[in-house]
C-alpha atoms as a PDB file:
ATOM      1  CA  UNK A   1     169.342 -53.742  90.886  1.00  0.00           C
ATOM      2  CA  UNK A   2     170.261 -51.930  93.881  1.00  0.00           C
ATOM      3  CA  UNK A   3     170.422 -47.911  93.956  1.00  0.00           C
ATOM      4  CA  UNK A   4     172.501 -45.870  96.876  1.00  0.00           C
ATOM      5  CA  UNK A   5     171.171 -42.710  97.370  1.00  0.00           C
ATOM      6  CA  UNK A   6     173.880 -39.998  97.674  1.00  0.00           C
ATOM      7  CA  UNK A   7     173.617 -39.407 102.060  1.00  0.00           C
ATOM      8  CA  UNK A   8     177.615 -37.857 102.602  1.00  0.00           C
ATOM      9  CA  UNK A   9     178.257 -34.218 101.500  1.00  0.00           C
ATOM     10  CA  UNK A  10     180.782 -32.738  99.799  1.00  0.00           C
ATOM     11  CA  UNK A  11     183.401 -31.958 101.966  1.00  0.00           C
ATOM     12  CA  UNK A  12     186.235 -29.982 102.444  1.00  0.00           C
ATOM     13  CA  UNK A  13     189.515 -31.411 102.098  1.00  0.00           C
ATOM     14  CA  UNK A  14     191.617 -31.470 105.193  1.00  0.00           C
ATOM     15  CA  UNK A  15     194.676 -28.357 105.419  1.00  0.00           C
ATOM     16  CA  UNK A  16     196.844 -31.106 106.751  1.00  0.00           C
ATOM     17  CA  UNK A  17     196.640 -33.224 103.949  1.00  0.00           C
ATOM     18  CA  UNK A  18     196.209 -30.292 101.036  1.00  0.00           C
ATOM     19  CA  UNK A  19     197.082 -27.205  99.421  1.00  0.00           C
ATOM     20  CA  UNK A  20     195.063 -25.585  98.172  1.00  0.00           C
ATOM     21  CA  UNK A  21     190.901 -25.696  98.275  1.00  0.00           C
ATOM     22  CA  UNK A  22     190.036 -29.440  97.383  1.00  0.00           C
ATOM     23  CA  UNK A  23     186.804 -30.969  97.571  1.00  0.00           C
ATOM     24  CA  UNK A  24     186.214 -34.456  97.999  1.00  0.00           C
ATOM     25  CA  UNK A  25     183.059 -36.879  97.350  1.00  0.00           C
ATOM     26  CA  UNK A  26     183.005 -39.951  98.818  1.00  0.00           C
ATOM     27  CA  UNK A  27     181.757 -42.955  96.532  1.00  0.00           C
ATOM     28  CA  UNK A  28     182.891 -46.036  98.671  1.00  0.00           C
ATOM     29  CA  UNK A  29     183.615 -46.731 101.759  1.00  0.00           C
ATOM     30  CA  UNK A  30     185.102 -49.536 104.530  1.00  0.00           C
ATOM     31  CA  UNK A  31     182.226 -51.353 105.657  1.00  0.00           C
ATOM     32  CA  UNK A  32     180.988 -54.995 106.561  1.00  0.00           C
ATOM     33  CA  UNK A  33     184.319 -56.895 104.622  1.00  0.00           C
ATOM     34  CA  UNK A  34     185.196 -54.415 102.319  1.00  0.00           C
ATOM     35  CA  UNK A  35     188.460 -52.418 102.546  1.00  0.00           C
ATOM     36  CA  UNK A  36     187.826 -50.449  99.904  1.00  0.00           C
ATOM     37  CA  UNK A  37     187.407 -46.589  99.602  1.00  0.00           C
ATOM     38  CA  UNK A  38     186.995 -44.380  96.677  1.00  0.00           C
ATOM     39  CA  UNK A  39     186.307 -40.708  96.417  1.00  0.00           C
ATOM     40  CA  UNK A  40     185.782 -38.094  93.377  1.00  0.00           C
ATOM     41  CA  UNK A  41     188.421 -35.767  94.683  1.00  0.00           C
ATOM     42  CA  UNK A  42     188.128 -31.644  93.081  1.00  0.00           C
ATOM     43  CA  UNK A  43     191.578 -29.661  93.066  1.00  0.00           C
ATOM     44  CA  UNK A  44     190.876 -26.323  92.405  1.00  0.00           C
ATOM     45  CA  UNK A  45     194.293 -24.910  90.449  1.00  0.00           C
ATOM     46  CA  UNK A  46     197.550 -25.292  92.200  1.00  0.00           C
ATOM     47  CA  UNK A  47     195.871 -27.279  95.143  1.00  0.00           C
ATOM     48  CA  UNK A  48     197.700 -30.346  95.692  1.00  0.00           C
ATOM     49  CA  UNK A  49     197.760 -33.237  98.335  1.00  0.00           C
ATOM     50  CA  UNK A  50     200.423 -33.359 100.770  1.00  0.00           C
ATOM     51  CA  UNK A  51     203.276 -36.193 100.580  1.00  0.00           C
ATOM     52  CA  UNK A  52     202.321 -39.328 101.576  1.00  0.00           C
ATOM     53  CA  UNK A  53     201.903 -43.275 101.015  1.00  0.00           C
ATOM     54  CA  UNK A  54     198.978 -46.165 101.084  1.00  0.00           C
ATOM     55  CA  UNK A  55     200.003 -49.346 102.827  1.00  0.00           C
ATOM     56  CA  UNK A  56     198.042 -51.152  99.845  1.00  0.00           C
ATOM     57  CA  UNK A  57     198.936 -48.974  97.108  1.00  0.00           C
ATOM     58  CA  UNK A  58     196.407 -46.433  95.275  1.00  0.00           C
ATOM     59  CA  UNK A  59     194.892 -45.490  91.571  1.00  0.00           C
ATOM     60  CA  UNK A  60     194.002 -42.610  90.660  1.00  0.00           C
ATOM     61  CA  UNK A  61     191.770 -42.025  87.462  1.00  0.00           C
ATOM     62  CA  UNK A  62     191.900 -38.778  85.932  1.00  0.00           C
ATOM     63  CA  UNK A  63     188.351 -37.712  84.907  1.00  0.00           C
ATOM     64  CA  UNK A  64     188.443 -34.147  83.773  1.00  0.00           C
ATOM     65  CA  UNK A  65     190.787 -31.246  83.737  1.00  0.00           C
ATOM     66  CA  UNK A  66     194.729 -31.081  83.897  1.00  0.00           C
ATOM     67  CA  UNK A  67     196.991 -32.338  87.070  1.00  0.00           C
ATOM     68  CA  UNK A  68     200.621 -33.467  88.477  1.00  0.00           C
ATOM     69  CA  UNK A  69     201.800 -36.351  90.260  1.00  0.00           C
ATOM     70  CA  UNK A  70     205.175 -36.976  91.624  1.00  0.00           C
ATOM     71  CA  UNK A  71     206.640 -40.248  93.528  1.00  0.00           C
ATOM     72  CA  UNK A  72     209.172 -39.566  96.233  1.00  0.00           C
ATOM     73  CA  UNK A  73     213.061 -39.237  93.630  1.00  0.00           C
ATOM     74  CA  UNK A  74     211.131 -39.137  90.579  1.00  0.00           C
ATOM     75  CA  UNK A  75     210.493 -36.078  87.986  1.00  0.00           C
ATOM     76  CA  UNK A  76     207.022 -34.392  88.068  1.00  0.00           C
ATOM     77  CA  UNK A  77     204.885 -35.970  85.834  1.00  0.00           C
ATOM     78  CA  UNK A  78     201.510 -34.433  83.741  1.00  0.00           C
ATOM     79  CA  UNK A  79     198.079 -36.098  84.120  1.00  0.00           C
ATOM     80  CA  UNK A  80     195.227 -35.783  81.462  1.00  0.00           C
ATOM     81  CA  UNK A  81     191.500 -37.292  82.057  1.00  0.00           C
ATOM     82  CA  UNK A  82     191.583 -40.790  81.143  1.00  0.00           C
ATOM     83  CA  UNK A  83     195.286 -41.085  82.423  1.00  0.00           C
ATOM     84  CA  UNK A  84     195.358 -43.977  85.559  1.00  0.00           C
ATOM     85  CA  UNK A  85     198.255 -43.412  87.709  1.00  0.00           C
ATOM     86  CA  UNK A  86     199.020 -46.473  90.294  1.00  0.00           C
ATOM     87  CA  UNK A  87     201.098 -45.935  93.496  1.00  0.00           C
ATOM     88  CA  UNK A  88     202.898 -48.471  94.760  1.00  0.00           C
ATOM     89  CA  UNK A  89     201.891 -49.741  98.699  1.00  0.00           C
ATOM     90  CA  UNK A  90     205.028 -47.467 100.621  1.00  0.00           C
ATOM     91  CA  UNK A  91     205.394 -45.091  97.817  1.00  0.00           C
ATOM     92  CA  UNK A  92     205.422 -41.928  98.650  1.00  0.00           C
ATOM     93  CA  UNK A  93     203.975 -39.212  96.363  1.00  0.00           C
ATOM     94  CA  UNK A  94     201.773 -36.270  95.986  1.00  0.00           C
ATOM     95  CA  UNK A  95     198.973 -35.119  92.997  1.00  0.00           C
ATOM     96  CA  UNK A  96     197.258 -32.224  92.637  1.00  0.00           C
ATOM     97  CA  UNK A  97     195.967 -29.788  89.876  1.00  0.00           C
ATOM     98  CA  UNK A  98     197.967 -27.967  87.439  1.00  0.00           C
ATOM     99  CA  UNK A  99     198.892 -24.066  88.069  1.00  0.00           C
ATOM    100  CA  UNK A 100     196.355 -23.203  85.671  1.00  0.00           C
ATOM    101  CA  UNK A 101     193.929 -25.877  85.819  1.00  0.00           C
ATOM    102  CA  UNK A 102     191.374 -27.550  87.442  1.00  0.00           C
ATOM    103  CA  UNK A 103     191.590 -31.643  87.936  1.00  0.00           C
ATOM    104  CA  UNK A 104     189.018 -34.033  88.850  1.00  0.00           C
ATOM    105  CA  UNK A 105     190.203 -38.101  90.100  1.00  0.00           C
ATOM    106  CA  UNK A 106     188.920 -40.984  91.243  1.00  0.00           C
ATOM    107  CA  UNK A 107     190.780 -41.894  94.056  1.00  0.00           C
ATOM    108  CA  UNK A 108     190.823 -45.848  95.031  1.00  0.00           C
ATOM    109  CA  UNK A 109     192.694 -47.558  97.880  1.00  0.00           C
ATOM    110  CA  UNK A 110     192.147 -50.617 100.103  1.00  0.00           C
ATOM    111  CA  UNK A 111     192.431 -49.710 104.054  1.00  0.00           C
ATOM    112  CA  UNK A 112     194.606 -52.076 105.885  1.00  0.00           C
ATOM    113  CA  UNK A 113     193.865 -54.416 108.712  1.00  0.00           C
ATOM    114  CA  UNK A 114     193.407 -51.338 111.052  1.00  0.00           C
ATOM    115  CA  UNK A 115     191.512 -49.058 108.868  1.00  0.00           C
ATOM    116  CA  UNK A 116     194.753 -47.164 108.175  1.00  0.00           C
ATOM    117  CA  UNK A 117     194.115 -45.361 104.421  1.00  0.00           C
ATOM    118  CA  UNK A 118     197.223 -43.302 104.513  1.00  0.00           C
ATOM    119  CA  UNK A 119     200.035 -42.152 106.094  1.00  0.00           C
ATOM    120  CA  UNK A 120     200.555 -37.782 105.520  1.00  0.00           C
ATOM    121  CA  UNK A 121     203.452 -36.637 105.684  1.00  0.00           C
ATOM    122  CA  UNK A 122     204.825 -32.922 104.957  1.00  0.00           C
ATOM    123  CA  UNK A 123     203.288 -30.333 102.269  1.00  0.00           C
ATOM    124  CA  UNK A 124     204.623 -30.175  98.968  1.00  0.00           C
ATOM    125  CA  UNK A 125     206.893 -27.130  98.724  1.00  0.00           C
ATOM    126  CA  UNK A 126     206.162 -24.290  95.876  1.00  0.00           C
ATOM    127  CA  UNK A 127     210.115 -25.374  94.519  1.00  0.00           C
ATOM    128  CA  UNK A 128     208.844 -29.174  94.047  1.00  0.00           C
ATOM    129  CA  UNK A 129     205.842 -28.259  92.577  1.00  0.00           C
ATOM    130  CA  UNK A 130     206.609 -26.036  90.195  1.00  0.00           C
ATOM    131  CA  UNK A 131     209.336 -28.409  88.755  1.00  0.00           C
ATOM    132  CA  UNK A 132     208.793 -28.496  84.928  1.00  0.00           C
ATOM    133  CA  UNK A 133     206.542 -31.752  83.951  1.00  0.00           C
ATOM    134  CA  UNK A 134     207.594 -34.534  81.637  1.00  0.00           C
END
């Protein structure tokens, strides 16, 4: 058995890639042959992430609370804890928390031969996000 004490705080989640005050945790990341990175990311209500896209794709995994997620063309869609959403690698989308709610996700991607985790594009605007939910 091997046990990783907790070294990286919690930190604030970048204005360029958010709305909104969002926390994030990191629980993996890059090193030594692994590409992968995960993080316990904390929307606080109405905070959301920014457009964007992973070259390898990216789950999220809903763990508490009430979000949205949207893919680039596609309706807004409502996210409950236990829900797994998976982002194709190019896709461009967003995910947040709900108006009213906090959310909670795991957030898992593979970096690409670079390092490269994501590409950010522009905020989500108040009009997309507030697009009723299916």
């Amino acid at each position: 058995m091997q046990i990783t004490r907790n070294s990286i705080a919690t930190s604030a989640g970048p204005r360029e890639w958010f709305t909104g005050a969002v926390y994030i945790d990191t629980v993996a990341a890059p090193s030594a042959g692994s590409r992968l990175s995960a993080s316990s990311v904390h929307f606080t209500p109405g905070a959301r992430t920014a457009w964007h896209t992973h070259p390898n794709g990216q789950t999220i995994y809903v763990t508490e609370g009430a979000g949205l997620c949207q893919r680039r063309g596609g309706p807004v869609e409502a996210i409950r804890p236990g829900d797994r959403v998976f982002f194709e690698p190019g896709e461009e989308h967003w995910h947040g928390a709900a108006p009213n709610r906090f959310m909670t996700h795991l957030a898992m991607f593979e970096v690409d031969d670079n390092g490269v985790s994501a590409t950010w594009g522009e905020h989500v605007t108040d009009e997309e996000y507030n697009q009723q939910p299916v």
